[in-house]
Each structure stands twice: as structure tokens, then as C-alpha cells.
Protein backbone atom coordinates (compact mmCIF):
# COMPACT_ATOMS: atom_id res chain seq x y z
CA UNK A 1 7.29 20.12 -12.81
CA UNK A 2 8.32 23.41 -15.10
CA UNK A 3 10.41 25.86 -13.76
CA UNK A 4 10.49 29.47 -15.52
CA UNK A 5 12.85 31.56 -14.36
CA UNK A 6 12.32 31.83 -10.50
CA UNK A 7 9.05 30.65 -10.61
CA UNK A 8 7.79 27.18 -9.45
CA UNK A 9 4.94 24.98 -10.76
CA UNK A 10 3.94 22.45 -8.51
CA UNK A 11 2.52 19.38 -9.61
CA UNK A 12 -1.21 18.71 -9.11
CA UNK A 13 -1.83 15.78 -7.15
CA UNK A 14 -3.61 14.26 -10.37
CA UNK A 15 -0.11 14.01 -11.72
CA UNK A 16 1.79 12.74 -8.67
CA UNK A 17 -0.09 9.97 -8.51
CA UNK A 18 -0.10 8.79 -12.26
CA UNK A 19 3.53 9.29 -12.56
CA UNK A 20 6.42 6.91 -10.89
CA UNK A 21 7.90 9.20 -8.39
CA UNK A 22 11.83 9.36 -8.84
CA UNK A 23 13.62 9.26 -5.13
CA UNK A 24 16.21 11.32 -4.55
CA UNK A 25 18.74 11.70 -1.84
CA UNK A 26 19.63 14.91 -0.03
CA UNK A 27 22.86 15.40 1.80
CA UNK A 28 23.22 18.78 3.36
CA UNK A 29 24.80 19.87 6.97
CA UNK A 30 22.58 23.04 6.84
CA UNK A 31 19.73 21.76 8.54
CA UNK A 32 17.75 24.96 7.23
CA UNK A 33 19.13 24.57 3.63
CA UNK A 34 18.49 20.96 3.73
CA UNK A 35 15.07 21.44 4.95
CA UNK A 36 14.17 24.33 2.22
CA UNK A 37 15.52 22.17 -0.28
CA UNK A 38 13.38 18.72 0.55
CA UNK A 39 10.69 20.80 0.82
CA UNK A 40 11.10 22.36 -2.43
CA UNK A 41 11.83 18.61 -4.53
CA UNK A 42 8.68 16.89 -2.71
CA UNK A 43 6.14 19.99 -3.48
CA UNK A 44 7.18 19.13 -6.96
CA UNK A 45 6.33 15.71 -6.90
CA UNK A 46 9.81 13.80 -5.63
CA UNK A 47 10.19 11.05 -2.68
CA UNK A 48 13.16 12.70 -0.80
CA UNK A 49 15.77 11.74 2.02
CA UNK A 50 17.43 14.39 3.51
CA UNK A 51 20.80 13.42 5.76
CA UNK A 52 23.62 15.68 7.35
CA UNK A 53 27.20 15.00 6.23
CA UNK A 54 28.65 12.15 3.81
CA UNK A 55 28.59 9.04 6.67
CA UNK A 56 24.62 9.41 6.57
CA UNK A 57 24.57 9.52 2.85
CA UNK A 58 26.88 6.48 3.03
CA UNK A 59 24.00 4.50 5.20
CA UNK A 60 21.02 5.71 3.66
CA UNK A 61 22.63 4.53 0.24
CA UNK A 62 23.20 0.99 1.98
CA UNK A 63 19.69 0.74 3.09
CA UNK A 64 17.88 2.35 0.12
CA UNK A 65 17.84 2.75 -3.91
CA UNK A 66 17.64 6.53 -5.45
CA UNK A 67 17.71 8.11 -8.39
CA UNK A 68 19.49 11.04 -7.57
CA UNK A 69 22.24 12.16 -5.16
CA UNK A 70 22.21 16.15 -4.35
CA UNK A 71 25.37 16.44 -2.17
CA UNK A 72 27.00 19.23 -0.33
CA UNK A 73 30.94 19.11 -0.38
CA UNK A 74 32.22 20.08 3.04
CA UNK A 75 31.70 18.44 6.32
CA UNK A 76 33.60 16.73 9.42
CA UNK A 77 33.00 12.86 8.93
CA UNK A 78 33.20 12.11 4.87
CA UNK A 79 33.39 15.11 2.22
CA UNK A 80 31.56 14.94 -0.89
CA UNK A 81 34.67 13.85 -2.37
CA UNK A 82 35.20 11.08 -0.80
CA UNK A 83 31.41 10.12 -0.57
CA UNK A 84 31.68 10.09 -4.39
CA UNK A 85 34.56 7.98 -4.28
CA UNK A 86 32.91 5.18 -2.32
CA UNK A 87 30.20 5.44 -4.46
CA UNK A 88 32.26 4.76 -7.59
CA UNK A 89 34.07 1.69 -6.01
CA UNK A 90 30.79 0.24 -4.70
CA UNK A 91 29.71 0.33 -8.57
CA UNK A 92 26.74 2.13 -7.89
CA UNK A 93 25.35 4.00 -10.96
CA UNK A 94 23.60 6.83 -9.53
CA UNK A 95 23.74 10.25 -11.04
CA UNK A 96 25.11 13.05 -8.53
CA UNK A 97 25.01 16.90 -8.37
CA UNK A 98 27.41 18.53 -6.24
CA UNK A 99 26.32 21.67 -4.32
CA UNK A 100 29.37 23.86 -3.49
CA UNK A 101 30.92 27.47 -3.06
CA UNK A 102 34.30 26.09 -3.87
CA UNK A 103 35.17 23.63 -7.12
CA UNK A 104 37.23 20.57 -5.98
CA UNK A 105 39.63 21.02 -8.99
CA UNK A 106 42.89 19.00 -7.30
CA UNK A 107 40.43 15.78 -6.67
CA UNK A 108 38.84 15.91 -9.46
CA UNK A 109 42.61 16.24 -11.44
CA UNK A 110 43.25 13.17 -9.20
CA UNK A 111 40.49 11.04 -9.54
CA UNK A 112 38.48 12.22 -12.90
CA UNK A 113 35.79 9.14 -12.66
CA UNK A 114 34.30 10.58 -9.32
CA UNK A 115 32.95 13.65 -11.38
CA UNK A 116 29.43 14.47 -10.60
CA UNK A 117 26.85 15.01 -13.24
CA UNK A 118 26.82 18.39 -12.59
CA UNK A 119 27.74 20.90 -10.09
CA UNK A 120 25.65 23.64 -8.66
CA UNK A 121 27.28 26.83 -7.36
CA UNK A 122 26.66 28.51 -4.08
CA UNK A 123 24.69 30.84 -3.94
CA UNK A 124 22.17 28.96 -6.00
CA UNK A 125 17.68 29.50 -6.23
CA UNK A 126 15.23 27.03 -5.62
CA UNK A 127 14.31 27.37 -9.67
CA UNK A 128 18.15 26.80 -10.74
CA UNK A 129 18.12 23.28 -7.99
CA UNK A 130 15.09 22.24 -9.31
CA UNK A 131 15.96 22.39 -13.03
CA UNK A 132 19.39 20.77 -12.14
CA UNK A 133 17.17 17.63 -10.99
CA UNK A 134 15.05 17.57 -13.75
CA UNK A 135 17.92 17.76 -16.23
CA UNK A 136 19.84 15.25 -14.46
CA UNK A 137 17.53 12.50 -14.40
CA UNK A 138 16.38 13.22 -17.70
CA UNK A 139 19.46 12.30 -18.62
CA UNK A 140 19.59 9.35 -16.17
CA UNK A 141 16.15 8.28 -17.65
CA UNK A 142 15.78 4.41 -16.99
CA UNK A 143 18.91 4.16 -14.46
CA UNK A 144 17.23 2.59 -11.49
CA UNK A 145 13.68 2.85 -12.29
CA UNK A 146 13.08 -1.22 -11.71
CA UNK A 147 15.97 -1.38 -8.74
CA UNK A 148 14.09 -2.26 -5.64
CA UNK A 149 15.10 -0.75 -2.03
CA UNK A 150 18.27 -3.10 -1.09
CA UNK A 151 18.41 -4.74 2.04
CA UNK A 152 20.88 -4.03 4.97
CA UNK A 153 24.22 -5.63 3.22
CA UNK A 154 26.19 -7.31 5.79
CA UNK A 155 29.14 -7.64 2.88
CA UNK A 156 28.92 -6.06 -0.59
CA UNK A 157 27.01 -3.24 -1.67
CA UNK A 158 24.16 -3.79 -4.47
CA UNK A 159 25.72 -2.92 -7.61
CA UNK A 160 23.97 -0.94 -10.46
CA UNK A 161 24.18 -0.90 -13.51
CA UNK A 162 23.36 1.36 -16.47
């Protein structure tokens, strides 16, 4: 994938297949947005989940392994905040970028280890998400390419580690 400016260079299929595919998990309660935004990450060559709000983040990280965590930061059943702060005391080592119109500068003050990677501000282009991804796992290189999709944990969440 190469992103110049606002243009978009889609992977052939040639390359898809001879490269591991990094998974990567969308959280977004725009159903259009989120849409748009899978859509854009998989025509570039990524496996993508999209989910609604924080509690379907929270499950689909239970069930599955990613690479990547794009989150939104506002919705009604578990903010990005605090979806980042479960993630932390699960131990999971999964890179995050936060998508928002507003920085959460008081939580962050309170609670500096839930930090994303990187945040993306609202209004953002599909060029400046997808270069956010690339940079972010190429930073992340190696962190979860041999986990395995966990299975349903009936106690403790499958911790990763870097």
C-alpha cells in the first residue's frame, strides 16, 4: 500500500496473497464512517472487523487477535477511554489509534499508560487513515504476528506480550 497525498494505491492481488495480511479492528458508531473506512483498509490489502461502540470492541477483542485497534472516542456503552483502559489491565499489547474531534486531555493527565499510539483528528481523509495504519504497525512490526485467534475466555483474557 503507498499513499501520496490523497491518492490511494491498492494492492494487486499478486501481493495480497504473498504477504501475511495484518488484522485490524474497527470501532466506529457511524455506521457510514465505519463502513467507508473498512472498505478503504481491506481494498488495501487488510483483514478488518468493524464494530459500533467500545462493548463490541471489548468482545471482538475476547474472541479474536489483531494487530491494530482504530477506535472512535464517544459512545453510550464504553468510551474509547475506558475501552483503552481495559485493554491495558487485560495486558494486551496491541497498538491503538484514536479517532476523535475532541483530545481527552483530563484522562489522559489521569491515566498516562492508556495513551494510544497515535491520534487522528476529525475531520480526517482516507489517505491521512491509511498512512496512520501503515505507520503504526510499522512500528508495531512483530507484535502479534505468531498470536493465534484466542478462544472464548471464560476467566482471563490472553495476554500479549511485546
Amino acid at each position: 500500500m503507498e499513499t501520496t497525498g490523497d491518492t490511494i494505491h491498492l494492492q494487486s492481488e499478486e501481493d495480497r496473497l504473498s504477504k501475511p495480511r495484518k488484522r485490524i479492528l474497527m470501532v466506529e458508531d457511524d455506521a457510514d464512517i465505519r463502513r467507508l473506512n473498512t472498505e478503504d483498509l481491506r481494498n488495501v490489502g487488510y483483514l478488518v472487523d468493524g464494530v459500533e461502540d467500545g462493548a463490541a470492541a471489548w468482545d471482538a477483542l475476547q474472541l479474536n487477535s489483531y494487530h491494530l485497534l482504530i477506535t472512535d472516542q464517544h459512545w453510550p456503552k464504553l468510551s474509547g477511554v475506558e475501552l483503552l483502559k481495559k485493554i491495558h489491565d487485560a495486558n494486551m499489547a496491541l497498538p491503538v489509534i484514536m479517532i476523535t474531534d475532541i483530545l481527552p486531555k483530563l484522562e489522559f493527565a489521569e491515566y498516562p499508560w492508556i495513551q494510544p499510539a497515535t491520534m487522528l483528528l476529525e475531520p480526517y481523509s482516507s489517505a491521512e487513515l491509511l498512512r496512520m495504519v501503515k505507520e503504526a504497525l510499522s512500528a508495531n512490526a512483530g507484535v502479534g504476528d505468531e498470536i493465534a485467534p484466542s478462544p472464548i475466555l471464560k476467566s482471563q483474557p490472553v495476554l500479549h506480550s511485546q
